[in-house]
C-alpha atoms as a PDB file:
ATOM      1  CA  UNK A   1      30.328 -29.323 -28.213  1.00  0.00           C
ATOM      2  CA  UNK A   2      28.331 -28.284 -25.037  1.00  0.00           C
ATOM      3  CA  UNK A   3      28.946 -25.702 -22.941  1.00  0.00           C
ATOM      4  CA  UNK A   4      30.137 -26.573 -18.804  1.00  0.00           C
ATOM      5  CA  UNK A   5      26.343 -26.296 -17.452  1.00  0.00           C
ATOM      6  CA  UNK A   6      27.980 -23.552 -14.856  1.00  0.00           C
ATOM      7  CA  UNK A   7      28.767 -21.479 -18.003  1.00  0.00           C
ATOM      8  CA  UNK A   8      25.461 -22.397 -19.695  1.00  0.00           C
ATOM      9  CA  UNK A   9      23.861 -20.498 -16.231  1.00  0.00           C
ATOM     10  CA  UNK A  10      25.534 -17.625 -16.495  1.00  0.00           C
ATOM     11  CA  UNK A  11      24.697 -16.904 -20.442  1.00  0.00           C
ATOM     12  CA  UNK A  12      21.430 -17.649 -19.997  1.00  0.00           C
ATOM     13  CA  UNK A  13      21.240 -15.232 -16.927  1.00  0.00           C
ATOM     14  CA  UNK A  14      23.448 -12.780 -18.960  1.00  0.00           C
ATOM     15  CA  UNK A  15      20.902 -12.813 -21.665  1.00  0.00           C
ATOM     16  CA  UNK A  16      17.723 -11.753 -19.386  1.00  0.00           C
ATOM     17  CA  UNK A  17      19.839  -8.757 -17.963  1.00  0.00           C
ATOM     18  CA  UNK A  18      17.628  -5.817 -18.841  1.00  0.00           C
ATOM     19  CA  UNK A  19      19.755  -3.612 -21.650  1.00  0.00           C
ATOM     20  CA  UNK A  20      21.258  -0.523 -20.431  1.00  0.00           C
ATOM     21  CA  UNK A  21      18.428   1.527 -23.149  1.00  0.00           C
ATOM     22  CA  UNK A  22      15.921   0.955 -20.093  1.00  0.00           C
ATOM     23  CA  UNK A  23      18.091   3.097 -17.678  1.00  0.00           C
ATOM     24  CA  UNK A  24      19.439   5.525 -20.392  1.00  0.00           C
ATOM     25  CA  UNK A  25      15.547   6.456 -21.497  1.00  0.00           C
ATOM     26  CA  UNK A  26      14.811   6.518 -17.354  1.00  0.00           C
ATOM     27  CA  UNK A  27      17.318   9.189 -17.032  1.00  0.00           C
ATOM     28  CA  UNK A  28      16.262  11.134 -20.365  1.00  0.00           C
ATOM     29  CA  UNK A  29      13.136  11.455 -19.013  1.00  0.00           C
ATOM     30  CA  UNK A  30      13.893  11.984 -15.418  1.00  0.00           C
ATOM     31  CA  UNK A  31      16.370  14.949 -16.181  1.00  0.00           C
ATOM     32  CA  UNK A  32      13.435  16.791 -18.939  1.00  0.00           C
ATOM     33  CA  UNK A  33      10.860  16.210 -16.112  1.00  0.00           C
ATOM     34  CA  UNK A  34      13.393  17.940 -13.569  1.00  0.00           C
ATOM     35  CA  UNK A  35      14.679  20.473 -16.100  1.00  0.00           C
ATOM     36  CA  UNK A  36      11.469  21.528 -17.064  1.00  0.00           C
ATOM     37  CA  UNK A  37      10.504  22.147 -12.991  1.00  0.00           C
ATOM     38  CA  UNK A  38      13.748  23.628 -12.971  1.00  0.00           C
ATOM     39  CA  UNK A  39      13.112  26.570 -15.417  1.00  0.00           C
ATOM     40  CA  UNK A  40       9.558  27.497 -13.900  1.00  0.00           C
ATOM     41  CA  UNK A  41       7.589  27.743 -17.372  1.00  0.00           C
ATOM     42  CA  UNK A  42       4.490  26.119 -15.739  1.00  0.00           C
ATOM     43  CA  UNK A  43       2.761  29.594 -15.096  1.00  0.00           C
ATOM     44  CA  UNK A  44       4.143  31.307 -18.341  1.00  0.00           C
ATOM     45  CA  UNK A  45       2.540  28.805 -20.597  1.00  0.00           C
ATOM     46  CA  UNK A  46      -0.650  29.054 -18.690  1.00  0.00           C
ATOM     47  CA  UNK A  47      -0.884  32.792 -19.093  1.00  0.00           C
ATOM     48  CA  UNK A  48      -0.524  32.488 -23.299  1.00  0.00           C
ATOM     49  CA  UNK A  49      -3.573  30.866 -22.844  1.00  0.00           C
ATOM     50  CA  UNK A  50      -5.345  31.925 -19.788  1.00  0.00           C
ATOM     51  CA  UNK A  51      -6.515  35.104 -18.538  1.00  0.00           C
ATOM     52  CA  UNK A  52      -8.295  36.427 -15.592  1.00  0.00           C
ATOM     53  CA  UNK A  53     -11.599  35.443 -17.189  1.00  0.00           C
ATOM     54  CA  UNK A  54     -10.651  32.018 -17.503  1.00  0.00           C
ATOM     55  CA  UNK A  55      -9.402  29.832 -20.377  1.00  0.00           C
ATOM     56  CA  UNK A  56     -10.709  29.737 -23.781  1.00  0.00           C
ATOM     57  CA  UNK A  57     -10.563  26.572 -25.219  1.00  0.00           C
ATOM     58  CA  UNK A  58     -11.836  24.951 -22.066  1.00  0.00           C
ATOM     59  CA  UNK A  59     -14.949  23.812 -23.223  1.00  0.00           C
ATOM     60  CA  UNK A  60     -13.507  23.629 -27.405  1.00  0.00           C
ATOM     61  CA  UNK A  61     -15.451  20.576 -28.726  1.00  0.00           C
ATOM     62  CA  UNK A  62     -12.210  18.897 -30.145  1.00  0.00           C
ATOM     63  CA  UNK A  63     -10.083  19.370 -26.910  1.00  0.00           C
ATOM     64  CA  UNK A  64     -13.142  18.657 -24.468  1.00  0.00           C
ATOM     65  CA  UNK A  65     -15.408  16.490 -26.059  1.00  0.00           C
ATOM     66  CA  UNK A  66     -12.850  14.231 -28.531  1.00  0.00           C
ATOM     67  CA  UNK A  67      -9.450  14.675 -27.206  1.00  0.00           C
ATOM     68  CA  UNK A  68     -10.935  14.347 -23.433  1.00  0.00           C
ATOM     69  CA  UNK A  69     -14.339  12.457 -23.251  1.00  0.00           C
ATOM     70  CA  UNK A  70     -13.637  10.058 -26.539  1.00  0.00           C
ATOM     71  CA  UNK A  71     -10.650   8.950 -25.962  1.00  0.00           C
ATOM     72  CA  UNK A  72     -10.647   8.151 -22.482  1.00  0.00           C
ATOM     73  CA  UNK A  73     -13.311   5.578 -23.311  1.00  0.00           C
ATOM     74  CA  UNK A  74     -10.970   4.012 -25.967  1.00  0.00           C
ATOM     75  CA  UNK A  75      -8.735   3.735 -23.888  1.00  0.00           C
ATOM     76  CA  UNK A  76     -10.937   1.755 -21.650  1.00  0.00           C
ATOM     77  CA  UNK A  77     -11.826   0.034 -24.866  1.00  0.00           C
ATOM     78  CA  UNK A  78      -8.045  -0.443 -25.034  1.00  0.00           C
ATOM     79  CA  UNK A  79      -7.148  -1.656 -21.775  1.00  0.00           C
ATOM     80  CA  UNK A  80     -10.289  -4.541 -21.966  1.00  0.00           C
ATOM     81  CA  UNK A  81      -8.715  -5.406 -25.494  1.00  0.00           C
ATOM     82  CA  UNK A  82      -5.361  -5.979 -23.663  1.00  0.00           C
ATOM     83  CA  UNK A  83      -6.503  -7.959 -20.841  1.00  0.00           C
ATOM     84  CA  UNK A  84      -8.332 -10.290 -23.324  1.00  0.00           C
ATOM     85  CA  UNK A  85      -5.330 -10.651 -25.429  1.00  0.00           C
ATOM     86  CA  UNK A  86      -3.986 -12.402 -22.279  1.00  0.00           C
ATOM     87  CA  UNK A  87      -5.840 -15.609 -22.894  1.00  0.00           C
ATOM     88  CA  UNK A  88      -6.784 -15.164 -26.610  1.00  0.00           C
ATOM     89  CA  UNK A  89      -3.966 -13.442 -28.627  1.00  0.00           C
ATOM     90  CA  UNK A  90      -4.361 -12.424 -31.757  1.00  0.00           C
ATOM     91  CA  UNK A  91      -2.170 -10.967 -34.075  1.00  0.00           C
ATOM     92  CA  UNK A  92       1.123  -9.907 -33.122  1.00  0.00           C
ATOM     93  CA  UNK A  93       0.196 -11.112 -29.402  1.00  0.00           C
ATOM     94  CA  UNK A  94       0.597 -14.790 -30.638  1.00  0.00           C
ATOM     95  CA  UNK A  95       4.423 -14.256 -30.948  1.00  0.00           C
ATOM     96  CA  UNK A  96       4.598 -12.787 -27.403  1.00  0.00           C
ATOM     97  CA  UNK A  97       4.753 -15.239 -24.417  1.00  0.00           C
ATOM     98  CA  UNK A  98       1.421 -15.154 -22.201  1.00  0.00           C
ATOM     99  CA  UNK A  99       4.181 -14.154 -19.219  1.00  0.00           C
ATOM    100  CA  UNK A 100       5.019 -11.384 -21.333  1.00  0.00           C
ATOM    101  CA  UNK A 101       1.619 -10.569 -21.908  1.00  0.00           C
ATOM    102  CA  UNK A 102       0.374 -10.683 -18.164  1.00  0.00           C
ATOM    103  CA  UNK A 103       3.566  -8.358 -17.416  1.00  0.00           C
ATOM    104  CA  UNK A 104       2.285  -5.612 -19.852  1.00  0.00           C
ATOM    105  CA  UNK A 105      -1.470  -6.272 -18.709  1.00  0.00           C
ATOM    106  CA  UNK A 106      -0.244  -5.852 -14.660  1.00  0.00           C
ATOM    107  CA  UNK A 107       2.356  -2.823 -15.901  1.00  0.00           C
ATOM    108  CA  UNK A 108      -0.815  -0.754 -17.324  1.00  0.00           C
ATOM    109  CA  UNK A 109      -2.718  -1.317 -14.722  1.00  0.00           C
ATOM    110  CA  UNK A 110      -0.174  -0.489 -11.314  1.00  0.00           C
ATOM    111  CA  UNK A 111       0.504   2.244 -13.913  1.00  0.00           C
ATOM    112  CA  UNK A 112      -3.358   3.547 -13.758  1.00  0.00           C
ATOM    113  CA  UNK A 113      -3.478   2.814  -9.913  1.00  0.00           C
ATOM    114  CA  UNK A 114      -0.601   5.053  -9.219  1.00  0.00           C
ATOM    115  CA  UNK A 115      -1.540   8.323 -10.556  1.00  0.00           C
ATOM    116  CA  UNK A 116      -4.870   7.524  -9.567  1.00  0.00           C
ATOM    117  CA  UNK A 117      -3.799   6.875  -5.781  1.00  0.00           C
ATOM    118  CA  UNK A 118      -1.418  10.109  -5.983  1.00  0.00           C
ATOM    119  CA  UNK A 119      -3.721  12.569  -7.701  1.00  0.00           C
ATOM    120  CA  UNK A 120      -6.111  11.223  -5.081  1.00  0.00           C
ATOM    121  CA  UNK A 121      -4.167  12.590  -2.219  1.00  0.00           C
ATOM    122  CA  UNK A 122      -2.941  15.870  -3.838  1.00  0.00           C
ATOM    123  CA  UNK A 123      -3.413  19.296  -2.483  1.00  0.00           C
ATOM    124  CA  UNK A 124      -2.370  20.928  -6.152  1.00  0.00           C
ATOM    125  CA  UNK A 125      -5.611  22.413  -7.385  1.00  0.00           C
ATOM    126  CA  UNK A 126      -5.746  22.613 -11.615  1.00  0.00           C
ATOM    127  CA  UNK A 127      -4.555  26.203 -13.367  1.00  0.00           C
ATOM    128  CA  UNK A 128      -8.064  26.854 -14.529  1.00  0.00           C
ATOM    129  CA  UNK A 129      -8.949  26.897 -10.336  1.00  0.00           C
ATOM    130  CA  UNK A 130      -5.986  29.588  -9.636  1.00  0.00           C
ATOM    131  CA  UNK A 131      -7.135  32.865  -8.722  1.00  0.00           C
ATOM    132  CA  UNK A 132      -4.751  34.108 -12.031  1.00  0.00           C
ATOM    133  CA  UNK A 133      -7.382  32.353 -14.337  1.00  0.00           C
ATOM    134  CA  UNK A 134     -10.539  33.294 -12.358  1.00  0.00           C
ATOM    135  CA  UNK A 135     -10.760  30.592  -9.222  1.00  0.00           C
ATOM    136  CA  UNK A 136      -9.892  30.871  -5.725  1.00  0.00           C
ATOM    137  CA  UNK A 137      -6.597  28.785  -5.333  1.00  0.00           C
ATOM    138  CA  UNK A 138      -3.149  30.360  -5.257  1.00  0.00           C
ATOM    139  CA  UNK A 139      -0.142  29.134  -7.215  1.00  0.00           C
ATOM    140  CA  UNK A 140       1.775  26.208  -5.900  1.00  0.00           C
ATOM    141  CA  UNK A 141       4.808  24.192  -6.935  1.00  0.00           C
ATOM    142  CA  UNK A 142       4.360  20.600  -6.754  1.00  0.00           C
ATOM    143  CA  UNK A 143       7.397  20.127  -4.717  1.00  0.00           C
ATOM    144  CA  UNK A 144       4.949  22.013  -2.211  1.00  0.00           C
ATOM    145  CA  UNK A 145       4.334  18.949  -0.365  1.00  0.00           C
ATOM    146  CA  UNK A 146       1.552  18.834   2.247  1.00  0.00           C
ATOM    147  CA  UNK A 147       0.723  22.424   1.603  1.00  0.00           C
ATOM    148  CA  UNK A 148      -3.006  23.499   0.653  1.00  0.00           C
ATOM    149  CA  UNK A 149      -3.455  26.302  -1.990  1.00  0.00           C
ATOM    150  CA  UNK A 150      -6.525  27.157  -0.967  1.00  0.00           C
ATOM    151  CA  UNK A 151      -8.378  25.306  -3.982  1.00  0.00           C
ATOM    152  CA  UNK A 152     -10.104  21.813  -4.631  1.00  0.00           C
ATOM    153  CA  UNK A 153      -7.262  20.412  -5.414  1.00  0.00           C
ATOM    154  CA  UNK A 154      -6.397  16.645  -6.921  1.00  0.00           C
ATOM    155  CA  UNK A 155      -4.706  17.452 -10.320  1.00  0.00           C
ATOM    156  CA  UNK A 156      -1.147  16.437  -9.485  1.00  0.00           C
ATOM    157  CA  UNK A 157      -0.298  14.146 -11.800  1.00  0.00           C
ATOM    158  CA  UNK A 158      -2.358  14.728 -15.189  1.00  0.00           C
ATOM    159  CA  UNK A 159      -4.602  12.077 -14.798  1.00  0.00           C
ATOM    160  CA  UNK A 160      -5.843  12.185 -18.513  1.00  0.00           C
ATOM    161  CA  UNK A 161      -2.996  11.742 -20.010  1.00  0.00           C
ATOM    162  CA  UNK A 162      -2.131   8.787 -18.476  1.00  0.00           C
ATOM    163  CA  UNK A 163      -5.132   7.367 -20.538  1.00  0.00           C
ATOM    164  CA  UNK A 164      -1.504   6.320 -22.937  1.00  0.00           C
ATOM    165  CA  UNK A 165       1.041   6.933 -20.595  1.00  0.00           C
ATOM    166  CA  UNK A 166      -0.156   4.223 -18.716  1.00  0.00           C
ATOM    167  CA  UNK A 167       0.129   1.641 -21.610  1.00  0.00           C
ATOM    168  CA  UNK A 168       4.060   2.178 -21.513  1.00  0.00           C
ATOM    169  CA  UNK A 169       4.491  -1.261 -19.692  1.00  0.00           C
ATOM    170  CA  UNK A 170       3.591  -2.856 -23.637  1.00  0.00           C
ATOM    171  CA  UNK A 171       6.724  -1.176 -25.172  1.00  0.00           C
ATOM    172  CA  UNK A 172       9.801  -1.674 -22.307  1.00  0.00           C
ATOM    173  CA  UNK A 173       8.231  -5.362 -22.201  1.00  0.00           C
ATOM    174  CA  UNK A 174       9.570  -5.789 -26.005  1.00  0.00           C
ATOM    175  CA  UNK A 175      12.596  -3.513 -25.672  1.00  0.00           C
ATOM    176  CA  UNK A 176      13.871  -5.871 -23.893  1.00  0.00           C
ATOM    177  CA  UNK A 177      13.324  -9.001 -25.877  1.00  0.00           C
ATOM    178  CA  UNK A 178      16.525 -10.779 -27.456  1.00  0.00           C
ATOM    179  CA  UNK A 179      14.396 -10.754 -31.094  1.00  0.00           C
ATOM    180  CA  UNK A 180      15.406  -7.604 -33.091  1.00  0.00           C
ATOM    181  CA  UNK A 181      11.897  -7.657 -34.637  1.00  0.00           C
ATOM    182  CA  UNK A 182      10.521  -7.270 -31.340  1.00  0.00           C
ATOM    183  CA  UNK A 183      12.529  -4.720 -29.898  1.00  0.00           C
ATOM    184  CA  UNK A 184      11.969  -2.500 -33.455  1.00  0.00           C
ATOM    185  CA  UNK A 185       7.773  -2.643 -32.349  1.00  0.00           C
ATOM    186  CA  UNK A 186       8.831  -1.853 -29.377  1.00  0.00           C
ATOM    187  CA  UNK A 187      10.403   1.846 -30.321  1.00  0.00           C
ATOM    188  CA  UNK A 188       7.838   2.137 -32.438  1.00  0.00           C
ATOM    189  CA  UNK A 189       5.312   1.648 -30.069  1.00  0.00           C
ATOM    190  CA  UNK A 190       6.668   3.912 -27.714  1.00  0.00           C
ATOM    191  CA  UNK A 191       7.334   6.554 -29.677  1.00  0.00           C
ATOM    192  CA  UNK A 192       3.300   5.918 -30.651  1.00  0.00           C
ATOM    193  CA  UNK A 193       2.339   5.708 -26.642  1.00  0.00           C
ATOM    194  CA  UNK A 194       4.348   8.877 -25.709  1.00  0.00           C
ATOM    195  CA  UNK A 195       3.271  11.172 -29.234  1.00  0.00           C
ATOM    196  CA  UNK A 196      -0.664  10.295 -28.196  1.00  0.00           C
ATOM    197  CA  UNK A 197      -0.149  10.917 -24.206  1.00  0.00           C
ATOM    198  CA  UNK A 198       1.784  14.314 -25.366  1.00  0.00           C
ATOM    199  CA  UNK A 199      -1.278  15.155 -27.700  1.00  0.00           C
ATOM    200  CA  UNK A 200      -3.746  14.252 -24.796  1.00  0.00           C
ATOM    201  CA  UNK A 201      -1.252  16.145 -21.917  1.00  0.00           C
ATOM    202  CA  UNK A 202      -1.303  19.339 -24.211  1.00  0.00           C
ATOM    203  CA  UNK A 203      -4.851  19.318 -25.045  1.00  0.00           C
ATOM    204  CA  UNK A 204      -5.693  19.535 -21.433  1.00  0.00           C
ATOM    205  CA  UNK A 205      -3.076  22.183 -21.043  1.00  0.00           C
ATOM    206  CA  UNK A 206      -4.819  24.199 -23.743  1.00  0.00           C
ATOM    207  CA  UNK A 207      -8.481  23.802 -21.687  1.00  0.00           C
ATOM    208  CA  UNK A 208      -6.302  24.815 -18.558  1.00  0.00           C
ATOM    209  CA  UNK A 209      -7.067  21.510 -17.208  1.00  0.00           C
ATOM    210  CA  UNK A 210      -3.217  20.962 -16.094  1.00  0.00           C
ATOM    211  CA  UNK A 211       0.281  22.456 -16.045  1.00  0.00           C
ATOM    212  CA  UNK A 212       2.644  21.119 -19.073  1.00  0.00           C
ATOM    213  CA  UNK A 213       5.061  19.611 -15.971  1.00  0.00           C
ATOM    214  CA  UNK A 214       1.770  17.322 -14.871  1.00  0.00           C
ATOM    215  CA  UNK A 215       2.186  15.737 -17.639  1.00  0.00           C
ATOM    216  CA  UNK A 216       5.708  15.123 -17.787  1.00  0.00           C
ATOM    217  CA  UNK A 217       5.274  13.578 -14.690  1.00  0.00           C
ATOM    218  CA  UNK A 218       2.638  11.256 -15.518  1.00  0.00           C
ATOM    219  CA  UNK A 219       5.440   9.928 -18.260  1.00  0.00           C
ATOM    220  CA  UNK A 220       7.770   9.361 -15.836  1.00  0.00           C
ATOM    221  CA  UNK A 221       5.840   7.683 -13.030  1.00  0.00           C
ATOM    222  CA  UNK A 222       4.182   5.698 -15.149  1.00  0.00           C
ATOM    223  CA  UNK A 223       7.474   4.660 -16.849  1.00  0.00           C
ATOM    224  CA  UNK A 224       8.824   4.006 -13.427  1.00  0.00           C
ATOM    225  CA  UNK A 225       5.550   1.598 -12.608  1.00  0.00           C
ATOM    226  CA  UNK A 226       6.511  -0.337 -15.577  1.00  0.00           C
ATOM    227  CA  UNK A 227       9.719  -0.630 -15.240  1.00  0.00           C
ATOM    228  CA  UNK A 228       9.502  -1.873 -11.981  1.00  0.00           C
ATOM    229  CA  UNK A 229       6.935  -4.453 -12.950  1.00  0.00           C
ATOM    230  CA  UNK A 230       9.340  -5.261 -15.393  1.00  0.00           C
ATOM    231  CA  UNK A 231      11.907  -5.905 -13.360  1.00  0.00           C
ATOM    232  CA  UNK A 232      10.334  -7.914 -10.489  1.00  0.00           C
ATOM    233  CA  UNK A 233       8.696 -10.242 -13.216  1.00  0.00           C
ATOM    234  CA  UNK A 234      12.616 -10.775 -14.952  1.00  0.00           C
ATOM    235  CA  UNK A 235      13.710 -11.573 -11.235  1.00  0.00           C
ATOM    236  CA  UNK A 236      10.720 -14.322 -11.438  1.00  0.00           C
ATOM    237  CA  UNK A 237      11.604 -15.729 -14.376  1.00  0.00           C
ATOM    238  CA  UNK A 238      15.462 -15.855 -13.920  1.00  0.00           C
ATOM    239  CA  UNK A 239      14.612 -18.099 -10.625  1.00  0.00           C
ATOM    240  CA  UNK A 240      12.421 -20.101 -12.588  1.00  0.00           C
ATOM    241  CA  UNK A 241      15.012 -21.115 -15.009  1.00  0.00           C
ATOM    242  CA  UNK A 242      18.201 -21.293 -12.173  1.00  0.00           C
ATOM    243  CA  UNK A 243      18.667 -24.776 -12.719  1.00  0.00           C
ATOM    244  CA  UNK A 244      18.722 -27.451  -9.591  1.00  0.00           C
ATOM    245  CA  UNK A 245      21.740 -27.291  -7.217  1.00  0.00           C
ATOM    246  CA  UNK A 246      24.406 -29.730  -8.767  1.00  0.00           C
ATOM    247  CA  UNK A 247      26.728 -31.776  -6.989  1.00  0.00           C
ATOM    248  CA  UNK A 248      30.568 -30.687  -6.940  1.00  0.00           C
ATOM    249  CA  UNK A 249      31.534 -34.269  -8.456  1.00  0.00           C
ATOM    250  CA  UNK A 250      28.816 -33.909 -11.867  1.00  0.00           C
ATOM    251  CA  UNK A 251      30.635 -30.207 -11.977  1.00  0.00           C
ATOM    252  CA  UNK A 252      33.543 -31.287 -12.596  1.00  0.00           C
ATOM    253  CA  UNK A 253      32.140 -34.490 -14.574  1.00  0.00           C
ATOM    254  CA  UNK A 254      30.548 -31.692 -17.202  1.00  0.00           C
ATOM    255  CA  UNK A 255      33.930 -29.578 -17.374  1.00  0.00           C
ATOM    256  CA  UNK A 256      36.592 -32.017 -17.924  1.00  0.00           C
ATOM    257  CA  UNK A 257      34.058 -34.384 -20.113  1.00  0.00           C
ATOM    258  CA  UNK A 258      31.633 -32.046 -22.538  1.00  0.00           C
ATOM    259  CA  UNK A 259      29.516 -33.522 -24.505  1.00  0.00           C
ATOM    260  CA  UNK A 260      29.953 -33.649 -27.772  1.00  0.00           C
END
């Protein structure tokens, strides 16, 4: 027996709701990023591996020349790979709609252009350019908006990391799918997205490249990119499948008289 085409709507709708994990790992992450601010650390990790001469491991061949350089051209070599998967899937892409696709293509990118735009237009200079380590600048919070520390600035967010942070949009895409086999690549690719940008965040904090909370907040924006993409390409589909307006008569028609 068929369902009223009313009720058919509303499952259907139901269905695409995004599932409540979206918001719970949104307010995980917003409530480490804000704990973390909270409890000041920033400078006290700096100074285990900083000192008024500088930093170490700033120019450590690992950390500078594979952990920075390298991979930020693979993941250039990554994002091309994802744009062409787009129009020629292979893989594990073939079972992933080319809506679905374009959503985590689009997420990566307004991921990319929003750190980019905000580090841009930052006044927060890097640790390795305070005065503590050796530079001119003079410690300031983040939440220092609009106010100079004396330095170059442009190194709030962590830029580098988002080199993975920024391909977050290709996990929440299949956490939300309805197939369970989707949704388990999904945690494991974002448990694989946020280990590497961790790896990446901390081996810039080692150089003295960037405060551990820059990177945190490179997670969450670029989360929040993504999940807004997400969002305003569900609302797109959900209108595309709201079926035509029906007439009050074929209502009733389909509820008193399913078909069977």
């Amino acid at each position: 027996m068929s369902l009223p085409i009313s009720l058919q709507t509303r499952q259907v709708t139901a269905k695409r709701n995004p599932p409540a994990t979206l918001w719970w790992l949104s307010l995980v992450g917003l409530t480490i990023t804000l704990l973390w601010d909270a409890a000041g650390l920033d400078q006290w990790v700096m100074t285990q591996f900083g000192s008024p001469q500088g930093f170490a491991l700033q120019h450590n061949w690992w950390l500078e020349t594979v952990l920075h350089q390298w991979m930020r051209h693979l993941a250039w070599v990554f994002l091309a790979l994802l744009a062409l998967m787009v129009w020629h899937p292979l893989g594990f892409f073939r079972q992933v709609s080319r809506q679905q696709r374009t959503e985590m293509l689009l997420g990566t990118l307004l991921a990319l252009l929003l750190i980019n735009v905000i580090k841009h237009d930052s006044l927060i200079s890097c640790p390795w350019d305070l005065r503590l380590f050796g530079g001119v600048a003079e410690y300031r919070s983040h939440w220092s908006w609009g106010v100079s520390d004396g330095g170059p600035g442009r190194c709030f967010p962590g830029g580098h990391a988002s080199a993975a942070l920024a391909f977050l949009a290709l996990p929440l895409g299949l956490l939300t799918s309805q197939r369970a086999a989707d949704r388990r690549i999904g945690w494991w690719s974002l448990t694989a997205v946020l280990l590497v940008g961790a790896v990446l965040g901390a081996a810039q904090t080692l150089r003295g490249a960037h405060f551990p909370s820059h990177t945190l907040w490179t997670a969450l924006l670029c989360w929040t990119a993504a999940l807004l993409n997400h969002l305003v390409w569900r609302s797109i589909t959900k209108n595309r499948l709201r079926p035509a307006s029906i007439s009050p008569q074929h209502r009733s028609e389909s509820l008193i008289n399913p078909q069977m």
